[in-house]
N, C-alpha and C. Protein backbone atom coordinates (compact mmCIF):
# COMPACT_ATOMS: atom_id res chain seq x y z
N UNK A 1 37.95 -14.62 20.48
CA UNK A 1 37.80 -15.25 19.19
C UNK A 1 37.54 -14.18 18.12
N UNK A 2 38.38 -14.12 17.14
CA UNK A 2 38.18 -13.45 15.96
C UNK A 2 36.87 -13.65 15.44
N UNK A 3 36.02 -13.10 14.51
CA UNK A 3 34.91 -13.01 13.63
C UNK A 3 35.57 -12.61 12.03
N UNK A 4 35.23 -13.34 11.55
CA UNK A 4 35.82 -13.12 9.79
C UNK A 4 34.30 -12.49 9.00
N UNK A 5 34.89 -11.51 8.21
CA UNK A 5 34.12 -10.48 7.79
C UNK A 5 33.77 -11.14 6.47
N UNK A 6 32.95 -11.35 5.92
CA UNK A 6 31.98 -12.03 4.79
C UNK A 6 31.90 -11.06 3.62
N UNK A 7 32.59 -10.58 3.03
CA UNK A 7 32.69 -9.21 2.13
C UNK A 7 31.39 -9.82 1.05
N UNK A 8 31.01 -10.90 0.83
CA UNK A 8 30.11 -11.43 0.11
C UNK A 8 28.38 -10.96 0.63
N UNK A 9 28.82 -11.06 2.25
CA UNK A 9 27.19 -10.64 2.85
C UNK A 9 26.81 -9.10 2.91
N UNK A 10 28.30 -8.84 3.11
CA UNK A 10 27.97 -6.79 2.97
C UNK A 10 27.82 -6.46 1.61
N UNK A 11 28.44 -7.20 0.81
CA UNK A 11 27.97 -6.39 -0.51
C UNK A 11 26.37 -7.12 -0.81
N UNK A 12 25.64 -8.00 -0.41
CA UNK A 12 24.26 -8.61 -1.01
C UNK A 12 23.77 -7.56 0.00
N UNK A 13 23.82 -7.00 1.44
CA UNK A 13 23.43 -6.43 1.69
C UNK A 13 23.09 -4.55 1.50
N UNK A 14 24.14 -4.46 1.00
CA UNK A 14 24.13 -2.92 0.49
C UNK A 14 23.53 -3.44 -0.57
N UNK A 15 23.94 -3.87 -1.56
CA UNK A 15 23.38 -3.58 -3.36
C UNK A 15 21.62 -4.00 -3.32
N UNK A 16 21.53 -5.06 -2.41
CA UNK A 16 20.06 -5.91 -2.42
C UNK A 16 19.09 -4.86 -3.01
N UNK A 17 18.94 -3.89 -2.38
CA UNK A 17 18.03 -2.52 -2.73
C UNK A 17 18.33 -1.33 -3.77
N UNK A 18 17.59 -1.97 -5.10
CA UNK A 18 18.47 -1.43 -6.16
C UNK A 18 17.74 0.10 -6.26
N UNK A 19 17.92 0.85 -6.67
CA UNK A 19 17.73 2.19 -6.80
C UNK A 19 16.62 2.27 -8.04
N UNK A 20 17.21 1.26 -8.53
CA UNK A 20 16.39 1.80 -9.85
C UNK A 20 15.02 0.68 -9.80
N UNK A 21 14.64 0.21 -8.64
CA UNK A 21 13.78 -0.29 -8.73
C UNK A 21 12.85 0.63 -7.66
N UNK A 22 13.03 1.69 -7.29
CA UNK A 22 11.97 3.05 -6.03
C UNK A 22 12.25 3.73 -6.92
N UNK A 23 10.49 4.02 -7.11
CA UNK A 23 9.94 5.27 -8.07
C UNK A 23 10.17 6.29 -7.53
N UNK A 24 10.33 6.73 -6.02
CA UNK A 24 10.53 7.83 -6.11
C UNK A 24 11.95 8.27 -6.60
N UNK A 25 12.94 7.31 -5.93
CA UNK A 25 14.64 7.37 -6.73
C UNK A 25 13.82 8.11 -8.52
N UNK A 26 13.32 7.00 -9.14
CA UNK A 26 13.35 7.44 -10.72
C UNK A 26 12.72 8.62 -10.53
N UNK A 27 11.99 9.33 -9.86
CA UNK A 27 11.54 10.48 -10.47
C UNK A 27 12.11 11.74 -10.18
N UNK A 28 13.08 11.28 -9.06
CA UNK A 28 14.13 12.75 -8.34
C UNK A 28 14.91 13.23 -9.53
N UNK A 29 14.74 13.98 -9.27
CA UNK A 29 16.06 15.05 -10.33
C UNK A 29 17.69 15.21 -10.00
N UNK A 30 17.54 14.44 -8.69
CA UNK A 30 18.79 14.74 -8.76
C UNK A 30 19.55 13.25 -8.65
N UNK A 31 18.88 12.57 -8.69
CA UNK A 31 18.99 10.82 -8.93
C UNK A 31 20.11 10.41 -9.62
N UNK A 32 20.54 11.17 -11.03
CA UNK A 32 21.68 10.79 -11.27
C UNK A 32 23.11 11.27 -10.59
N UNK A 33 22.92 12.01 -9.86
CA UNK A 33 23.85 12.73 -9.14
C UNK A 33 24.14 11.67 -8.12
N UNK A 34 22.76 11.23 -7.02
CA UNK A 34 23.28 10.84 -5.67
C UNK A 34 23.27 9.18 -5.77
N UNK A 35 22.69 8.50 -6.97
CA UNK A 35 22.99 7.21 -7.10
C UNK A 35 21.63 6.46 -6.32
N UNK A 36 20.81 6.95 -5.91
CA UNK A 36 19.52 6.81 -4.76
C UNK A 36 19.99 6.59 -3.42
N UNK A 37 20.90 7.26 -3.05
CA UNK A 37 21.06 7.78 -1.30
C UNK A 37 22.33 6.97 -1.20
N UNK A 38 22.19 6.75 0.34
CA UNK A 38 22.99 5.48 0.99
C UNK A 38 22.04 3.93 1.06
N UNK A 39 22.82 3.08 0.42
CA UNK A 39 22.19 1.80 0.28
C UNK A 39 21.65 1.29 1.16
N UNK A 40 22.51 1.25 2.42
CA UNK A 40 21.92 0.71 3.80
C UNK A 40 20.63 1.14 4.30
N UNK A 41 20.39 2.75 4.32
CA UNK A 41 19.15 3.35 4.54
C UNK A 41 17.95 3.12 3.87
N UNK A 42 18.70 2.47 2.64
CA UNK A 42 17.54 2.49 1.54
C UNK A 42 17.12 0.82 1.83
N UNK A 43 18.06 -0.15 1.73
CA UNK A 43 17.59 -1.61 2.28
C UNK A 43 16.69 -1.61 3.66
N UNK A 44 17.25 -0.48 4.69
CA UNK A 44 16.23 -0.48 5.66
C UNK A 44 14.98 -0.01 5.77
N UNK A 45 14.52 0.91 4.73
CA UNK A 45 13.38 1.52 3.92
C UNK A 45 12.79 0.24 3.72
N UNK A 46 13.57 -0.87 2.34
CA UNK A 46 12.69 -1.90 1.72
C UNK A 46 12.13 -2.57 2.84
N UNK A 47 12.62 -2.61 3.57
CA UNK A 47 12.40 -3.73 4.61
C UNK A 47 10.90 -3.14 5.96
N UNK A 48 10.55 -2.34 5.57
CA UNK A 48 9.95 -0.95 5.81
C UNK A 48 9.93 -0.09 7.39
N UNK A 49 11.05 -0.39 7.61
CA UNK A 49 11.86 0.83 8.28
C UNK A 49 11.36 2.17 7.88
N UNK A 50 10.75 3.32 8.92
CA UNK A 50 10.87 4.44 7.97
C UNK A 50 12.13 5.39 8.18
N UNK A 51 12.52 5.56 6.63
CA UNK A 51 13.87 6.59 7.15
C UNK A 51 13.85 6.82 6.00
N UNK A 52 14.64 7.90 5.95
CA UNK A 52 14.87 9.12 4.86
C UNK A 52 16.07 8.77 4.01
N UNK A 53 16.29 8.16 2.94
CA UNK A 53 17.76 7.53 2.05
C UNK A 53 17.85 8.59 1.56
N UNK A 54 17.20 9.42 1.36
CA UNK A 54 17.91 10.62 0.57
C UNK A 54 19.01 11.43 0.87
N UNK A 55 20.32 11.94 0.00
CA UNK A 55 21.03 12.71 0.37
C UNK A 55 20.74 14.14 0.66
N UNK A 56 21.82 14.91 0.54
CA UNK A 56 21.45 15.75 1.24
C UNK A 56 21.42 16.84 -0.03
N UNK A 57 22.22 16.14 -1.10
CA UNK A 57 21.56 16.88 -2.71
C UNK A 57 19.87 17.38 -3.13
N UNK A 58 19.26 16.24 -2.27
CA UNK A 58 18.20 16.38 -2.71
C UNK A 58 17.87 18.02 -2.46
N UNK A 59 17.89 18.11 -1.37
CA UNK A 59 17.30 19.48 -0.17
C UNK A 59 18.53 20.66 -0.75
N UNK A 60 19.46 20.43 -0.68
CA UNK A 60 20.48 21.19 -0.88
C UNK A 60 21.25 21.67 -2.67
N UNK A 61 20.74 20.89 -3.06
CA UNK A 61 21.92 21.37 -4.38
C UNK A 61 21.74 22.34 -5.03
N UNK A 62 20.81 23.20 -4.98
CA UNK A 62 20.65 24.53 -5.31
C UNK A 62 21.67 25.85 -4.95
N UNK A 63 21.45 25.20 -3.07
CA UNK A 63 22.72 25.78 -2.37
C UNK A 63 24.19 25.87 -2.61
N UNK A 64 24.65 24.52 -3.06
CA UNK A 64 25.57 23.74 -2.74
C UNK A 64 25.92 24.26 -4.46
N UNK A 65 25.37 24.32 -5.59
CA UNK A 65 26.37 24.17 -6.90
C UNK A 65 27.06 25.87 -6.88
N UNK A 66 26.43 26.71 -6.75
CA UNK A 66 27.16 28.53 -6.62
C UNK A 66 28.45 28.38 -5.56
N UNK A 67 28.17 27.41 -4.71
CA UNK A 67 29.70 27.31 -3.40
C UNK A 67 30.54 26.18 -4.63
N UNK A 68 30.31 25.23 -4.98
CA UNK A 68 31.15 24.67 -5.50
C UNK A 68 31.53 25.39 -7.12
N UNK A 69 30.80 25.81 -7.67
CA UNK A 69 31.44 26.87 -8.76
C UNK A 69 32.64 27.73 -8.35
N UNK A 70 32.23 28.52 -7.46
CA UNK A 70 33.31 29.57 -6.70
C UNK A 70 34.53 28.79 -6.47
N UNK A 71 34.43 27.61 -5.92
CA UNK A 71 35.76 26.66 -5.44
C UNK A 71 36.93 26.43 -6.64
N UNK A 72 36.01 25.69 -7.54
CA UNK A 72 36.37 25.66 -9.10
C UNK A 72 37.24 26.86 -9.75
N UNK A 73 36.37 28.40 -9.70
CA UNK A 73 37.41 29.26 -9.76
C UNK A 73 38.66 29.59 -9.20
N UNK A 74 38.62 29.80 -8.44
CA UNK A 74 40.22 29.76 -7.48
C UNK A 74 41.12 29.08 -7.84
């Protein structure tokens, strides 16, 4: 038996956990960049799951903008 996919329940489920409602989302710096993580991680956070929604901008983009400048040149 087939299962029909509810595109209505995956999207209440990703968006449910808005970003701009976790202070820590508002106070990251790099927040406008990563959008506040992956949604799913972050709904499983609200729900209080502990796990880390943050990308990997957070830790990294210091690293990551001198490699993507260089790319840009070429």
């Amino acid at each position: 038996m087939k299962k029909k996919l509810s595109l209505s329940k995956v999207a209440r489920s990703i968006f449910i956990a808005d970003p701009f409602d976790d202070q820590e989302c508002l106070a990251c710096n790099v927040f406008p960049i990563c959008g506040g993580g992956c949604p799913i991680d972050r709904q499983k956070k609200k729900e209080g799951i502990k796990i880390d929604h943050c990308s990997a901008y957070k830790t990294m983009l210091a690293d990551m903008l001198p490699i993507y400048y260089k790319c840009l040149e070429s």
